[in-house]
Protein backbone atom coordinates (compact mmCIF):
# COMPACT_ATOMS: atom_id res chain seq x y z
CA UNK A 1 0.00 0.00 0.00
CA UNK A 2 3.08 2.43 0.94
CA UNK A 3 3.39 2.40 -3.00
CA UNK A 4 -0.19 3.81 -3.57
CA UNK A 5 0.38 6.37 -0.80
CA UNK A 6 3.80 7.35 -2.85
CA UNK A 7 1.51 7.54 -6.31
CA UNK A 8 -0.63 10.37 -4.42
CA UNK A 9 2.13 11.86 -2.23
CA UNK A 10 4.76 12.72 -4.93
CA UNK A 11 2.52 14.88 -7.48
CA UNK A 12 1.11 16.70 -4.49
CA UNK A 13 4.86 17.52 -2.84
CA UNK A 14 5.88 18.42 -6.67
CA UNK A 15 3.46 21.04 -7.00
CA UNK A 16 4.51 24.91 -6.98
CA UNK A 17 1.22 25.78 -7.00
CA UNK A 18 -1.91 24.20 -5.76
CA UNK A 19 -4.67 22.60 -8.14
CA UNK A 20 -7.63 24.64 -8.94
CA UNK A 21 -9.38 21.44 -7.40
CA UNK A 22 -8.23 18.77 -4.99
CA UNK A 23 -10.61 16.48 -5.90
CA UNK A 24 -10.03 16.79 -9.68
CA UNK A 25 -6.30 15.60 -9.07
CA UNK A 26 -7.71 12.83 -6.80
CA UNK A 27 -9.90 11.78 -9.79
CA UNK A 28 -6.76 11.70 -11.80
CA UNK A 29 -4.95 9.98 -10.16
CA UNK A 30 -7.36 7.49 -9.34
CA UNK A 31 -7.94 6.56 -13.04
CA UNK A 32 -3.84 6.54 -13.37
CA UNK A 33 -4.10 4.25 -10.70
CA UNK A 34 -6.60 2.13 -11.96
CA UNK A 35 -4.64 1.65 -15.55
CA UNK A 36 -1.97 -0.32 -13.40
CA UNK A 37 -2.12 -4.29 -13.77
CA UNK A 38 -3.19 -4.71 -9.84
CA UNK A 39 -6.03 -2.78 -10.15
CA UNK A 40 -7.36 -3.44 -13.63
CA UNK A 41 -10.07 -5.83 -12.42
CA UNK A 42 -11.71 -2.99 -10.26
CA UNK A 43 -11.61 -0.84 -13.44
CA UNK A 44 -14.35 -2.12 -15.52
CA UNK A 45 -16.38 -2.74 -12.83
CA UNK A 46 -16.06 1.07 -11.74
CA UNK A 47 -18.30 3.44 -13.98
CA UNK A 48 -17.88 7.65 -13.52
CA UNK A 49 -20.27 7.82 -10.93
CA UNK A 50 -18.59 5.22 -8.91
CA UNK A 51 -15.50 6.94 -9.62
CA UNK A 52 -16.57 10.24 -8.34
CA UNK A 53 -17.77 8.54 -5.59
CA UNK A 54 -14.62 7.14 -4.36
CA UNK A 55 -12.92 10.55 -4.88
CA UNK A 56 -15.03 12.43 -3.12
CA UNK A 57 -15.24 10.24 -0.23
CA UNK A 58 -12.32 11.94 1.88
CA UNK A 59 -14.94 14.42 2.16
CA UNK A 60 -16.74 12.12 4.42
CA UNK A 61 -13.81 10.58 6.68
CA UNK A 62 -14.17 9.91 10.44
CA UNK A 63 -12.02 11.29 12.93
CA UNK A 64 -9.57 8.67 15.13
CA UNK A 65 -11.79 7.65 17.96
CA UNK A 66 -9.98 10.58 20.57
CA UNK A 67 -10.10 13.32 18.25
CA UNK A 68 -13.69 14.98 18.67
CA UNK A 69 -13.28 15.00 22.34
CA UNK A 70 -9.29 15.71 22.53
CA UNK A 71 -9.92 18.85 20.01
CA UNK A 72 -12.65 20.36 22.38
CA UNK A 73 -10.33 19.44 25.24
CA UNK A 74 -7.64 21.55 23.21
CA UNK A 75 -9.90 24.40 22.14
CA UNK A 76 -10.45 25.48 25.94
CA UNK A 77 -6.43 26.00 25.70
CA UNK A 78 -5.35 26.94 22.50
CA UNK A 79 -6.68 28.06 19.11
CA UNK A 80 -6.42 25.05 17.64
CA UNK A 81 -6.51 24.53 13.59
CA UNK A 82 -5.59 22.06 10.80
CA UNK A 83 -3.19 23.03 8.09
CA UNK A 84 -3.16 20.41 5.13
CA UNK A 85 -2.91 20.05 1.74
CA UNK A 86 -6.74 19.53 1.32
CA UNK A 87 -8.69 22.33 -0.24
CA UNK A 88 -10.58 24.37 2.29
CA UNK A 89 -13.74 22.45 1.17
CA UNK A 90 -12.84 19.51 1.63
CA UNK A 91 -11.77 20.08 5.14
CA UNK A 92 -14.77 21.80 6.30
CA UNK A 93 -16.71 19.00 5.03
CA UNK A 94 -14.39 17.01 6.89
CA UNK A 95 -14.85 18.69 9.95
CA UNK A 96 -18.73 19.08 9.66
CA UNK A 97 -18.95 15.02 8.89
CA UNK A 98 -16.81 14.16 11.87
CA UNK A 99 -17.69 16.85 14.41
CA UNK A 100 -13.86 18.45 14.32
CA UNK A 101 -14.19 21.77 16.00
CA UNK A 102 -11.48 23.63 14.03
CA UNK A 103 -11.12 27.84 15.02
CA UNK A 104 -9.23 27.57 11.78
CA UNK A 105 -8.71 25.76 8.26
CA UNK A 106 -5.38 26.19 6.33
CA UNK A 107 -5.40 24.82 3.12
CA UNK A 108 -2.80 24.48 0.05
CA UNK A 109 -5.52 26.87 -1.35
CA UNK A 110 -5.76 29.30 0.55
CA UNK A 111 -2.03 29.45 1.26
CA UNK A 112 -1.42 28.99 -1.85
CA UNK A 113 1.04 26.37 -1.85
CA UNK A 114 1.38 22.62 -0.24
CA UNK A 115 3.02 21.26 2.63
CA UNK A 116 6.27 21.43 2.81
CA UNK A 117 6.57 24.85 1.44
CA UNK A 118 7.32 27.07 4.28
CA UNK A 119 4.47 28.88 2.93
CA UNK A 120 2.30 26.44 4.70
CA UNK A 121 3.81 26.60 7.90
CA UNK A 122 4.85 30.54 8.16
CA UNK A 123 1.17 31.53 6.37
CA UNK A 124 -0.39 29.84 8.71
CA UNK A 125 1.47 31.42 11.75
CA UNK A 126 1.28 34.70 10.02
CA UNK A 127 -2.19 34.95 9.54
CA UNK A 128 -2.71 33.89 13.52
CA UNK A 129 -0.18 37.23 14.10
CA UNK A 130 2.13 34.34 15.99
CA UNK A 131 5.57 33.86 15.40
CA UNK A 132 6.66 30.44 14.43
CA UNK A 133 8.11 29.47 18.03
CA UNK A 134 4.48 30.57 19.42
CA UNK A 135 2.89 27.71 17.15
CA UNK A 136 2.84 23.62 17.06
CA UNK A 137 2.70 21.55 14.29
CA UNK A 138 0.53 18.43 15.46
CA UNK A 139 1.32 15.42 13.45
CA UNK A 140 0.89 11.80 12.84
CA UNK A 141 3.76 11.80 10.01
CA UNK A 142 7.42 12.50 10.89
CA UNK A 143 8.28 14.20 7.68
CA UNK A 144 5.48 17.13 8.32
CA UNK A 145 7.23 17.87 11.80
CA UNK A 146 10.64 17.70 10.62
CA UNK A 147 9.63 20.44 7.82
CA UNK A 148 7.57 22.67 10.55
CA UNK A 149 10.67 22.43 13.33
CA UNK A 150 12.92 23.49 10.28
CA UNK A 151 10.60 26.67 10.04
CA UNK A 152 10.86 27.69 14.19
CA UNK A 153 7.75 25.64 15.18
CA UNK A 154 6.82 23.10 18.25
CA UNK A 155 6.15 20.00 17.56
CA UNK A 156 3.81 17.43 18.57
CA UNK A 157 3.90 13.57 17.24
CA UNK A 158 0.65 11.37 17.86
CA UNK A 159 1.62 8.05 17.26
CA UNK A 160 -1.21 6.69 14.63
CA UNK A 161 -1.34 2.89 13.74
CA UNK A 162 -1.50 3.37 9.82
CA UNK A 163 0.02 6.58 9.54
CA UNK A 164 3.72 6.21 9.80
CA UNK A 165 5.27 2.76 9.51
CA UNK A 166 5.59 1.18 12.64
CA UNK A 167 9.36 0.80 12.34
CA UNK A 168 9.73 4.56 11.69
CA UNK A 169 6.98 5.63 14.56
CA UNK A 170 8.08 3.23 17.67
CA UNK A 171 11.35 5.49 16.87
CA UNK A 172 10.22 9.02 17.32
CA UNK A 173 11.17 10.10 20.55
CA UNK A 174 10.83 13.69 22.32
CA UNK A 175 13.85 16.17 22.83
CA UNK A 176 14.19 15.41 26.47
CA UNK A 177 14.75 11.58 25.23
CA UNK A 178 17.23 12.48 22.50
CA UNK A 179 14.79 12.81 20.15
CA UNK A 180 13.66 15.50 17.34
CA UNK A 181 10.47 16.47 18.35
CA UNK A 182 9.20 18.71 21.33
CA UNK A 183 6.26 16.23 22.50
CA UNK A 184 5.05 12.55 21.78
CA UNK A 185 1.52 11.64 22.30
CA UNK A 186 -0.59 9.04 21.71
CA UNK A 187 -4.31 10.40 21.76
CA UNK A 188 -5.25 14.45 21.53
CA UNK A 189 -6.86 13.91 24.82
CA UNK A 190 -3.34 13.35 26.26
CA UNK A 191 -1.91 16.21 24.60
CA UNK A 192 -4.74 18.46 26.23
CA UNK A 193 -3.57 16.85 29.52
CA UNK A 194 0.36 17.44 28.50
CA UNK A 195 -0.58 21.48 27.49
């Protein structure tokens, strides 16, 4: 599967400017993917509709089990916000479909670029009137922290089964453990305890 994720990751990073629609390029890519030889049986039996479908579905993803409650433990705290690639539709539908109480969405289109453009991660601070050092990146892949601590921001790892490969997230440790990051969690709702 880490060769699927690669398919969809490397366009995205390649971009210097975002798409006039996410879900367009996920459409694409999805019928690029489905003219490889392992997925060729699912591509007769998948008409446009179905297609569109299947694209659009990220629009209807649920949270991890902790992150409804950990985010409104973290909004009483912080102004708390996503920053993603997505477009800024896609993650309000997000956040309306899985209850994610966001103060904020940063997208690659409003920014106008994608993750890991220091656009992303200095727009978003900018906009907040915070300097970088004032603001945590929370992720569940190392790569997006490394990028955000390379721009002056915190950063916060929540180990995800799924999201990094196990090998690569039983490794991340915190700064006080000889690690590169500032914090590692396992649930939001322990990172609202931690803050």
């Amino acid at each position: 599967m880490s060769g699927d994720k690669d398919t969809i990751r490397r366009p995205v990073m390649l971009l210097a400017e975002p798409p006039a629609q996410l879900t367009l390029m996920l459409s694409t890519l999805l019928d690029e993917m489905l003219k490889n030889e392992r997925w060729a049986h699912l591509a007769g039996k998948w008409d446009d509709d179905n297609r569109r479908e299947l694209a659009l579905m990220w629009h209807k993803l649920n949270g991890w089990p902790d992150t409804t409650e950990g985010l409104y433990a973290l909004k009483k705290k912080a102004i708390i916000g996503t920053l993603s690639n997505g477009s800024a539709r896609l993650l309000v539908d997000m956040a309306k479909h899985a209850d994610l109480p966001w103060d904020i969405v940063f997208s690659g289109d409003i920014l106008d670029s994608y993750k890991p453009n220091p656009k992303m991660y200095l727009g978003a601070a900018q906009r907040l009137s915070l300097t970088p050092d004032k603001v945590a990146m929370v992720a569940a892949h190392i790569y997006d922290l490394r990028a955000a601590a390379s721009h002056g921001l915190k950063t916060v790892y929540v180990r995800r089964s799924g999201e990094d490969p196990a090998e690569i997230r039983d490794q991340v440790k915190p700064k006080a453990e000889g690690g590169e990051v500032d914090v590692v969690v396992d649930t939001f709702l322990e990172l609202a305890d931690v803050l």
